[in-house]
PDB file of N, CA and C in Angstrom:
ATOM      1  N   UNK A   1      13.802  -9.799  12.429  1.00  0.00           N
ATOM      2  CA  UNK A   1      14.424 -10.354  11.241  1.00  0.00           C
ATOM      3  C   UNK A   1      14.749  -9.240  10.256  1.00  0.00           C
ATOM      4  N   UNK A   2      13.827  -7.982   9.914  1.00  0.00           N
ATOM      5  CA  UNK A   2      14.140  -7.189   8.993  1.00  0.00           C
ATOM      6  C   UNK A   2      15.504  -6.395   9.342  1.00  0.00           C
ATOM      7  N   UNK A   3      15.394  -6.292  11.061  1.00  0.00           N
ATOM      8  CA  UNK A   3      16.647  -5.555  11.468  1.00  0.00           C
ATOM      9  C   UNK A   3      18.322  -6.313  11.214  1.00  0.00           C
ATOM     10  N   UNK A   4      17.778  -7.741  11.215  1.00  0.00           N
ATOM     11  CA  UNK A   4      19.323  -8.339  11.007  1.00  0.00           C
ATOM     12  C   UNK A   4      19.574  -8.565   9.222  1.00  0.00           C
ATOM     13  N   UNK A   5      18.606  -8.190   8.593  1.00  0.00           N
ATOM     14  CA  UNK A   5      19.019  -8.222   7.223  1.00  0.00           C
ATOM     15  C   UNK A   5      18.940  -6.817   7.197  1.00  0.00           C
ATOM     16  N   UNK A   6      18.981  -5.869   7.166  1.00  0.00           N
ATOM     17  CA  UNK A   6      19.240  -4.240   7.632  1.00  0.00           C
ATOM     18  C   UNK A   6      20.714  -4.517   7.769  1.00  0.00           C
ATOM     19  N   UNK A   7      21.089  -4.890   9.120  1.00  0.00           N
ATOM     20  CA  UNK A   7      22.179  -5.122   9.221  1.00  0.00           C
ATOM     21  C   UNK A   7      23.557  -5.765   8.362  1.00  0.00           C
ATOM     22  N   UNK A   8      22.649  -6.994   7.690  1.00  0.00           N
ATOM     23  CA  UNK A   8      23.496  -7.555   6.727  1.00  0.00           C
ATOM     24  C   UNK A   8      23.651  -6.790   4.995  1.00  0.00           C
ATOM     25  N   UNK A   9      22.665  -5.566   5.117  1.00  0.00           N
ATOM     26  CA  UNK A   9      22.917  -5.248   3.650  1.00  0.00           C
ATOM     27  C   UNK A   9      21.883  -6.137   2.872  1.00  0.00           C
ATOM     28  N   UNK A  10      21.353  -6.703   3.454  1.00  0.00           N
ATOM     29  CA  UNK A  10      20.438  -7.637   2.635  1.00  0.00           C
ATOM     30  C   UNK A  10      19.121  -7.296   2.333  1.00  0.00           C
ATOM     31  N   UNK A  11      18.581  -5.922   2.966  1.00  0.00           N
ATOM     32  CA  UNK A  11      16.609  -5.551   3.001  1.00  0.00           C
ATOM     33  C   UNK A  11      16.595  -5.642   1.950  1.00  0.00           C
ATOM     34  N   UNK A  12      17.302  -4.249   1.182  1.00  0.00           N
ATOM     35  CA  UNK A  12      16.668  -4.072  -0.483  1.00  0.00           C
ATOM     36  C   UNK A  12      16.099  -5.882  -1.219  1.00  0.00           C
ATOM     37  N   UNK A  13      16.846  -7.126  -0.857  1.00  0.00           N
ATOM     38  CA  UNK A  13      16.605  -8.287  -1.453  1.00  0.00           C
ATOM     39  C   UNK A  13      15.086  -8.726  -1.446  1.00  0.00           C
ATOM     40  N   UNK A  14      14.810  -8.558  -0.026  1.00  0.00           N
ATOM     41  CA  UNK A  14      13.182  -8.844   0.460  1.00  0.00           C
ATOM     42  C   UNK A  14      12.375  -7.912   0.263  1.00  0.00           C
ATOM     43  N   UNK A  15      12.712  -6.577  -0.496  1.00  0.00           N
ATOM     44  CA  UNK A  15      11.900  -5.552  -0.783  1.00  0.00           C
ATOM     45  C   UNK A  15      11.981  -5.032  -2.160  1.00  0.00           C
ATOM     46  N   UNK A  16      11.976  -6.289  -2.570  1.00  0.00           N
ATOM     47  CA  UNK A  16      12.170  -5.706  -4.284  1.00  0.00           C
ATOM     48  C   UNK A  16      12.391  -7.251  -4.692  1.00  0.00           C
ATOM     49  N   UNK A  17      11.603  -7.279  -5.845  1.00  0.00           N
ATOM     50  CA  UNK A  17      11.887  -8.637  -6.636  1.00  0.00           C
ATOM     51  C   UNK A  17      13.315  -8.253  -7.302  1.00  0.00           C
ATOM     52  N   UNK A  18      13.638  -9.782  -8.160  1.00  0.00           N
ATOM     53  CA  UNK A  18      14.263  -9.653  -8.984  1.00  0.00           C
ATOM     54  C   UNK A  18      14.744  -8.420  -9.968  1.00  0.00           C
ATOM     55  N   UNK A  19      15.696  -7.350 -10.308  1.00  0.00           N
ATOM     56  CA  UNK A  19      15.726  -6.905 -11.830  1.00  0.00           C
ATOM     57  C   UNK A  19      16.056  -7.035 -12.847  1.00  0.00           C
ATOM     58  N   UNK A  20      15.567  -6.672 -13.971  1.00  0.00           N
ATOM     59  CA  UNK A  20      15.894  -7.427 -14.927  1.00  0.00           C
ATOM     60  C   UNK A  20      17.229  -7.577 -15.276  1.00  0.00           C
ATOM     61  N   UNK A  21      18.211  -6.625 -14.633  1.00  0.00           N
ATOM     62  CA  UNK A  21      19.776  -6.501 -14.921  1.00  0.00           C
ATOM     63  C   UNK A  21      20.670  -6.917 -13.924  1.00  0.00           C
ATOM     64  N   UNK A  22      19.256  -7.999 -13.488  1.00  0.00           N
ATOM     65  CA  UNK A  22      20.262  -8.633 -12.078  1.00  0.00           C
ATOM     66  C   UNK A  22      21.854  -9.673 -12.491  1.00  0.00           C
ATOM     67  N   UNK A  23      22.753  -9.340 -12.039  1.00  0.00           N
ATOM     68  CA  UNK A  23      24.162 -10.398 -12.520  1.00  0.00           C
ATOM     69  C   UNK A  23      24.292 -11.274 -11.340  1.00  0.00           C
ATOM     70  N   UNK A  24      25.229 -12.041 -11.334  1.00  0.00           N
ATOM     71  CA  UNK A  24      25.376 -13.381 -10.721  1.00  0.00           C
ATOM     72  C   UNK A  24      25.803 -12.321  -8.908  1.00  0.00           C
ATOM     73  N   UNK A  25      26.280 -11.709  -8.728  1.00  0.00           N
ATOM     74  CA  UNK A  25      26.523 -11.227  -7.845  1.00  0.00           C
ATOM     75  C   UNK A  25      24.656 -10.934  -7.008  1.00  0.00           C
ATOM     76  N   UNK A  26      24.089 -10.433  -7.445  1.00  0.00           N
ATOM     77  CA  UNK A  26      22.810 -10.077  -6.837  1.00  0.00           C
ATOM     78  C   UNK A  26      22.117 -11.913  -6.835  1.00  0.00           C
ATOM     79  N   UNK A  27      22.307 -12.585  -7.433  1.00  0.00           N
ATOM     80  CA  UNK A  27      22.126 -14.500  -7.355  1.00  0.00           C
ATOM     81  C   UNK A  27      22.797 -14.652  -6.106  1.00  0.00           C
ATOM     82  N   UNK A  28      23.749 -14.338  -5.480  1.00  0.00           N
ATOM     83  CA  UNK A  28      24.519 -14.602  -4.800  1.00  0.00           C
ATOM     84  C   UNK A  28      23.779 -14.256  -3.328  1.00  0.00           C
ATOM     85  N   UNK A  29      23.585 -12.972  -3.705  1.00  0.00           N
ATOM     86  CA  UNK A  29      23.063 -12.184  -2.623  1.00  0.00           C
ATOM     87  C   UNK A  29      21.674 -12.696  -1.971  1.00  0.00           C
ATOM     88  N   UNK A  30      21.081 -13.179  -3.291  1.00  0.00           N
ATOM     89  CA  UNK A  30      19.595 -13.408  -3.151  1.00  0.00           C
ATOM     90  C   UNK A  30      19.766 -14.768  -1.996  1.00  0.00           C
ATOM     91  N   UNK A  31      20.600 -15.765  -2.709  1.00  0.00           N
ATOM     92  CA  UNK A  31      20.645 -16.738  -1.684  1.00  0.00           C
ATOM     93  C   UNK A  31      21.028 -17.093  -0.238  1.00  0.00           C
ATOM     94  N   UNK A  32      22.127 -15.974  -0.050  1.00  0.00           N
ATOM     95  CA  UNK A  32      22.171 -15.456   1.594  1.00  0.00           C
ATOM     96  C   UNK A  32      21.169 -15.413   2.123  1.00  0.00           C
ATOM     97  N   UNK A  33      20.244 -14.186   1.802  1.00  0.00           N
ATOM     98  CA  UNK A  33      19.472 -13.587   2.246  1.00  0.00           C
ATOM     99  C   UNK A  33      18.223 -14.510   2.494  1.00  0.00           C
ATOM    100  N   UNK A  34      17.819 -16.129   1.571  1.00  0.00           N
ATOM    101  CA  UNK A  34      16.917 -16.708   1.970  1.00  0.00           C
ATOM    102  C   UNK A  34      17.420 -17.587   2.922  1.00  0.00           C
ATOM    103  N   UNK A  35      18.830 -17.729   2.915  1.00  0.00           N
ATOM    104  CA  UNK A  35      19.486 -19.092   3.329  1.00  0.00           C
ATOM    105  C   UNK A  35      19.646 -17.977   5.193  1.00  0.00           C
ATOM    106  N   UNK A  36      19.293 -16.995   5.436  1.00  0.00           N
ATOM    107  CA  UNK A  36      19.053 -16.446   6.982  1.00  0.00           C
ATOM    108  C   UNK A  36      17.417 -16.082   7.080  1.00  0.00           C
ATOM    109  N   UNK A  37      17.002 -16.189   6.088  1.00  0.00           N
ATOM    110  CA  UNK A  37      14.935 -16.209   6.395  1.00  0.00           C
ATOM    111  C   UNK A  37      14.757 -17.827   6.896  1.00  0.00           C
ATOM    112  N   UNK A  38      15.630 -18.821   6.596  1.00  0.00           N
ATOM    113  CA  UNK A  38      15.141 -20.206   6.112  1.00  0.00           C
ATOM    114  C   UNK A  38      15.695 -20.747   7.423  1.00  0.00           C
ATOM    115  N   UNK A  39      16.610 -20.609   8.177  1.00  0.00           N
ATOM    116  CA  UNK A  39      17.209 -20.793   8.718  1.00  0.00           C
ATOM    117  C   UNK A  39      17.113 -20.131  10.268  1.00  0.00           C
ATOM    118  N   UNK A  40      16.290 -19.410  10.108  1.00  0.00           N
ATOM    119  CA  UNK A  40      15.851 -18.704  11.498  1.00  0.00           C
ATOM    120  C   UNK A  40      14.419 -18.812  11.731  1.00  0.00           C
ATOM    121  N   UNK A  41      13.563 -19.578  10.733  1.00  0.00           N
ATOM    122  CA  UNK A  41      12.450 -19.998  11.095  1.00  0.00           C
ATOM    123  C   UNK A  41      12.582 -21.510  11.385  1.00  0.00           C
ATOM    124  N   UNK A  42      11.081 -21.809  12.199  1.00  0.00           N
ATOM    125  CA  UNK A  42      11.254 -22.951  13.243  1.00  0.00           C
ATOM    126  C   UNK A  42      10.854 -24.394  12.134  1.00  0.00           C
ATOM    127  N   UNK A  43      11.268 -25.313  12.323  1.00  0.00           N
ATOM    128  CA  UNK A  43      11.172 -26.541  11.109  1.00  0.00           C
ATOM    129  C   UNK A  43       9.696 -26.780  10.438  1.00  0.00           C
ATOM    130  N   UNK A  44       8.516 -26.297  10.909  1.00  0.00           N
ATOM    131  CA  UNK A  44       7.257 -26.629  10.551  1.00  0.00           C
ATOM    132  C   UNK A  44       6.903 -25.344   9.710  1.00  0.00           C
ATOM    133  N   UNK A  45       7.556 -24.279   9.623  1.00  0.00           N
ATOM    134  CA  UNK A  45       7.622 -23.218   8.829  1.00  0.00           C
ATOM    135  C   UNK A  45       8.794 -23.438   7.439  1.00  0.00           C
ATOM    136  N   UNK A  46       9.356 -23.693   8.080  1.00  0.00           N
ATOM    137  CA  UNK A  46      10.867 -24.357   6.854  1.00  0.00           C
ATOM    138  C   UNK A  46       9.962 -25.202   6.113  1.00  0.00           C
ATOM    139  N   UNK A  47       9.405 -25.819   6.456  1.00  0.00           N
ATOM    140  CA  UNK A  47       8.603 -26.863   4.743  1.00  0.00           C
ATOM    141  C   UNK A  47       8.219 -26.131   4.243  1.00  0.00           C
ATOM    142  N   UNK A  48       7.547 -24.899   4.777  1.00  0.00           N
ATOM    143  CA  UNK A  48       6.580 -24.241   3.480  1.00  0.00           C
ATOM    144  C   UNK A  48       7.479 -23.257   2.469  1.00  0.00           C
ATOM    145  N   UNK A  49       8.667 -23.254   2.832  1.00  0.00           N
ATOM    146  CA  UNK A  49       9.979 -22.597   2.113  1.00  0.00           C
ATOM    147  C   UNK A  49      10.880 -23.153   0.908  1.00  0.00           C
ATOM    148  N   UNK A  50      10.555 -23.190  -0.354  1.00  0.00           N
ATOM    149  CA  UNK A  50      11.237 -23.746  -0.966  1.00  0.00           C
ATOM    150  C   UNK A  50      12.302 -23.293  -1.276  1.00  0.00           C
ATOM    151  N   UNK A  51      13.543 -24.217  -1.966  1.00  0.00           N
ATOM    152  CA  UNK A  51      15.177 -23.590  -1.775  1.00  0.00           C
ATOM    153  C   UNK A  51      15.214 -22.676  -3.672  1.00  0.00           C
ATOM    154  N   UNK A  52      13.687 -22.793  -4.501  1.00  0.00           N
ATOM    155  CA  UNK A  52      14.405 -22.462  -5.472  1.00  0.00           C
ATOM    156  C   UNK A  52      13.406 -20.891  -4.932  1.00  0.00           C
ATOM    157  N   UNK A  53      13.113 -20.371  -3.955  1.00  0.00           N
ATOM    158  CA  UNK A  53      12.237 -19.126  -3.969  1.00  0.00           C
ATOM    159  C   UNK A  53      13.599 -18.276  -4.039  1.00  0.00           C
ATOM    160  N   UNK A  54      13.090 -16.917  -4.262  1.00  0.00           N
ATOM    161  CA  UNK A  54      13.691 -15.743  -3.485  1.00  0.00           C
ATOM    162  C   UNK A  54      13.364 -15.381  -2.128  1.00  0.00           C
ATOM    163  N   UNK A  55      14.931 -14.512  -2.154  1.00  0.00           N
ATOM    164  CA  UNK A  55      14.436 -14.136  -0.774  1.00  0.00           C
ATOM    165  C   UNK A  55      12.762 -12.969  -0.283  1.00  0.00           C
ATOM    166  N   UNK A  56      12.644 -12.402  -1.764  1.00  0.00           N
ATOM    167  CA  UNK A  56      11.326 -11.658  -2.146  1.00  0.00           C
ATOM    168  C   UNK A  56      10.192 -12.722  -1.227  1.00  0.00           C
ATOM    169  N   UNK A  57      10.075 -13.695  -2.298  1.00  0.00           N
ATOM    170  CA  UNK A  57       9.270 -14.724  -2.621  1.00  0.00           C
ATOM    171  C   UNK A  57       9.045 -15.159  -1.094  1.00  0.00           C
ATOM    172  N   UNK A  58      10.339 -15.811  -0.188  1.00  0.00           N
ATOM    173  CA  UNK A  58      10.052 -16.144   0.999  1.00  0.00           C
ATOM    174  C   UNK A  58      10.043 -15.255   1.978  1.00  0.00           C
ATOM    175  N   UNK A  59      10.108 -14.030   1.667  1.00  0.00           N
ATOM    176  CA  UNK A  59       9.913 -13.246   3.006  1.00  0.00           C
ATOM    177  C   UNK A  59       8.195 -12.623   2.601  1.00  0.00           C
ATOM    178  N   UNK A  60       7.780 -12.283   1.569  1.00  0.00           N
ATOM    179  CA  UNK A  60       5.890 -11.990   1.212  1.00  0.00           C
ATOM    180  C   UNK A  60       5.293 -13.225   1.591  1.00  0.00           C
ATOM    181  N   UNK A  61       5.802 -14.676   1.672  1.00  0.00           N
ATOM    182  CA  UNK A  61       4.979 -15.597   2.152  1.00  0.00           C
ATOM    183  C   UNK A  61       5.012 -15.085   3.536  1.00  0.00           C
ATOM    184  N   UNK A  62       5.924 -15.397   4.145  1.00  0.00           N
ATOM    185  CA  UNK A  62       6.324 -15.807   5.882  1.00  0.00           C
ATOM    186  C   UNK A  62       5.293 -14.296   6.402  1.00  0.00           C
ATOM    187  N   UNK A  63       5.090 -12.961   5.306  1.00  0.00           N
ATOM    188  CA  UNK A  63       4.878 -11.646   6.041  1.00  0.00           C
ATOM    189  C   UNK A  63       3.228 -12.267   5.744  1.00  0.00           C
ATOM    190  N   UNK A  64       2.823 -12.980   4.698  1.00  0.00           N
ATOM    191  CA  UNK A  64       1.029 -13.326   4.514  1.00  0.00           C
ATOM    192  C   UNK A  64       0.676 -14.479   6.121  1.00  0.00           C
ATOM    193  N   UNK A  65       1.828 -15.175   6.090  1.00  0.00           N
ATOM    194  CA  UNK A  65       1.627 -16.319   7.171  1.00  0.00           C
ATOM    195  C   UNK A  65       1.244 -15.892   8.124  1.00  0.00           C
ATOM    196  N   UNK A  66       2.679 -14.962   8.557  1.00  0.00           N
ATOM    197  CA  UNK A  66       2.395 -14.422  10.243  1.00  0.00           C
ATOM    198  C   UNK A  66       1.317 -12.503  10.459  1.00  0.00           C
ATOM    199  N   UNK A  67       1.469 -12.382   8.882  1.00  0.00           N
ATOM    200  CA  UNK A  67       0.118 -11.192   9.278  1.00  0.00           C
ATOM    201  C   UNK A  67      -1.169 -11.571  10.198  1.00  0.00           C
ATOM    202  N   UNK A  68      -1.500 -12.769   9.737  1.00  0.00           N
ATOM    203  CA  UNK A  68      -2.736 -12.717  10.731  1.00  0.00           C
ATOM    204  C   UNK A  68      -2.536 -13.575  12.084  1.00  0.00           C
ATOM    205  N   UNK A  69      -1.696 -13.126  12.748  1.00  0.00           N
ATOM    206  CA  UNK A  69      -1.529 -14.477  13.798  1.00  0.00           C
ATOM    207  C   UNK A  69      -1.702 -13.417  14.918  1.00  0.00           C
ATOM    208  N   UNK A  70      -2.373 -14.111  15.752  1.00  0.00           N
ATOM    209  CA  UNK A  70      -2.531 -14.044  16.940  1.00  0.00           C
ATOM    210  C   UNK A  70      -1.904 -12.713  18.139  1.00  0.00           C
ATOM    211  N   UNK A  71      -2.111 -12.596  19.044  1.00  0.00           N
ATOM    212  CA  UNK A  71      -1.454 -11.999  19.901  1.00  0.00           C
ATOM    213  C   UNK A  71      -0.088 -12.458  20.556  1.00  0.00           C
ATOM    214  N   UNK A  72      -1.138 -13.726  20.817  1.00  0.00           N
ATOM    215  CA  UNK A  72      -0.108 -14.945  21.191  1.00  0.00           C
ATOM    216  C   UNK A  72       0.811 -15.410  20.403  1.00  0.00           C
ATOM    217  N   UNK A  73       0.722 -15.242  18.922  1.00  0.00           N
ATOM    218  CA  UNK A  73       1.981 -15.683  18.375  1.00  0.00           C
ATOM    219  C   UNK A  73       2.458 -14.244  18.098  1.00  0.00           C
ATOM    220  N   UNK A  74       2.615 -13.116  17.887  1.00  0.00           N
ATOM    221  CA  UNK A  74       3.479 -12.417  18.209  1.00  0.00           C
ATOM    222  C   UNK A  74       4.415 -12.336  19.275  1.00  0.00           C
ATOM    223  N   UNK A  75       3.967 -12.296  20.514  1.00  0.00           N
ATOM    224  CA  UNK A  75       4.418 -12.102  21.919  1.00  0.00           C
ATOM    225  C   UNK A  75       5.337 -13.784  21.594  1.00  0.00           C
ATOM    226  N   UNK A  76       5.228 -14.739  21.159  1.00  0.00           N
ATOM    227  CA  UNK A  76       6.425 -15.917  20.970  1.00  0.00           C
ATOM    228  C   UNK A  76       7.118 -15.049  20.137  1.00  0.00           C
ATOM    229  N   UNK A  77       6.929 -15.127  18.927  1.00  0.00           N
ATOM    230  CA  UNK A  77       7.962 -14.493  17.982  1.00  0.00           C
ATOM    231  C   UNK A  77       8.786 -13.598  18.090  1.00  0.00           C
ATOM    232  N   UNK A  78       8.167 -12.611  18.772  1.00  0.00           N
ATOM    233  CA  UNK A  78       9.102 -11.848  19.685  1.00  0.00           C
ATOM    234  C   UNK A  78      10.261 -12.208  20.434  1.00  0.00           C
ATOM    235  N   UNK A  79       9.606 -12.863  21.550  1.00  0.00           N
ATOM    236  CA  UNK A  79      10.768 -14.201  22.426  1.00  0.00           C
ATOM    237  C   UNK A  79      11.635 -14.630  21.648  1.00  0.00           C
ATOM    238  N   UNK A  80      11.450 -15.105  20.340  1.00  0.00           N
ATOM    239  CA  UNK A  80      12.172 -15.692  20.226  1.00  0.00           C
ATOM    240  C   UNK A  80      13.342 -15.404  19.484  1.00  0.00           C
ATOM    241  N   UNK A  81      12.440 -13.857  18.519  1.00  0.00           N
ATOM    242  CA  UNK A  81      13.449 -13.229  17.787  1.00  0.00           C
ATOM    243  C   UNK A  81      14.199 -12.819  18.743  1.00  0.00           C
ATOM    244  N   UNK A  82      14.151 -12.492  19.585  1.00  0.00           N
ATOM    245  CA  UNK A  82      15.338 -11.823  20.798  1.00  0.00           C
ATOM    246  C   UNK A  82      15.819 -12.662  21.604  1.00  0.00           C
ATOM    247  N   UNK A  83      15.805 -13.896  21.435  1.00  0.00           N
ATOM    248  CA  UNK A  83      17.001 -14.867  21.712  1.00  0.00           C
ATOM    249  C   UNK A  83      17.585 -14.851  20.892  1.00  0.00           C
ATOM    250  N   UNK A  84      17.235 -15.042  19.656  1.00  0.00           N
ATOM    251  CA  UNK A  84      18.344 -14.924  18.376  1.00  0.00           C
ATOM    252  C   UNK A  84      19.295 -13.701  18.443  1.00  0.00           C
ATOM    253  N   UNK A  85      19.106 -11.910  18.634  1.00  0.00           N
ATOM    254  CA  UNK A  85      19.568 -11.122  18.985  1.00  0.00           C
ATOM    255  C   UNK A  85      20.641 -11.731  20.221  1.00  0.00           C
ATOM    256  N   UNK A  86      20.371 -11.991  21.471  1.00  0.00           N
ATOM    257  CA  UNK A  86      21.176 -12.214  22.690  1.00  0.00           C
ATOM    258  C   UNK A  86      22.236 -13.139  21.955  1.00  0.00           C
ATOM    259  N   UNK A  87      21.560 -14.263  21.108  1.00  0.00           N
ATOM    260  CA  UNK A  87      23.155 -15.322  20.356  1.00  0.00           C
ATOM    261  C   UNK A  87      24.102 -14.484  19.418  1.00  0.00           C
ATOM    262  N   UNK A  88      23.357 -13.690  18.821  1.00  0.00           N
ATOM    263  CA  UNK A  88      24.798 -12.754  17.901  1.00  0.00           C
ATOM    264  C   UNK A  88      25.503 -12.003  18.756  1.00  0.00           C
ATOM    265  N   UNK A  89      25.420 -11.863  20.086  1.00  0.00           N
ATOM    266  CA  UNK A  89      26.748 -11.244  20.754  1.00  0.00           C
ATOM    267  C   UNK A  89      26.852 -11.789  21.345  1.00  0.00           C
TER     268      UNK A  89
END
């Protein structure tokens, strides 16, 4: 996921809150950037995502969620992030 917001121009969003001299253009940005965190996680993860977060906000949850998970849920997440990779080309 960090690599396809890399890709989109979007990291700095999930790696930096808000600034204070943010203009409607960086609003703009912010909401892309949650509206592909929100949207590429699986529906029982999507509840815990609210639509007024940042993309900050929802990518430090999803990184507290899946920090402590398993072996086994890495090795899925993996899978699955790289089906998502194989659908963008």
């Amino acid at each position: 996921m960090q690599i396809l917001l890399m890709r989109m121009c979007l990291i700095d969003l999930v790696d930096h809150d808000r600034p204070q001299d943010a203009d409607g253009s960086w609003e703009k940005a912010d909401k892309w950037a949650f509206s592909e965190i929100y949207f590429r996680c699986k529906p029982e993860t999507q509840a815990s995502l609210m639509d007024n977060m940042s993309a900050n906000q929802a990518w430090t949850m999803l990184e507290d969620l899946f920090q402590s998970s398993s072996s086994a849920n890495v090795f899925q997440l993996t899978l699955t992030f790289n089906s998502l990779l194989v659908s963008l080309f």
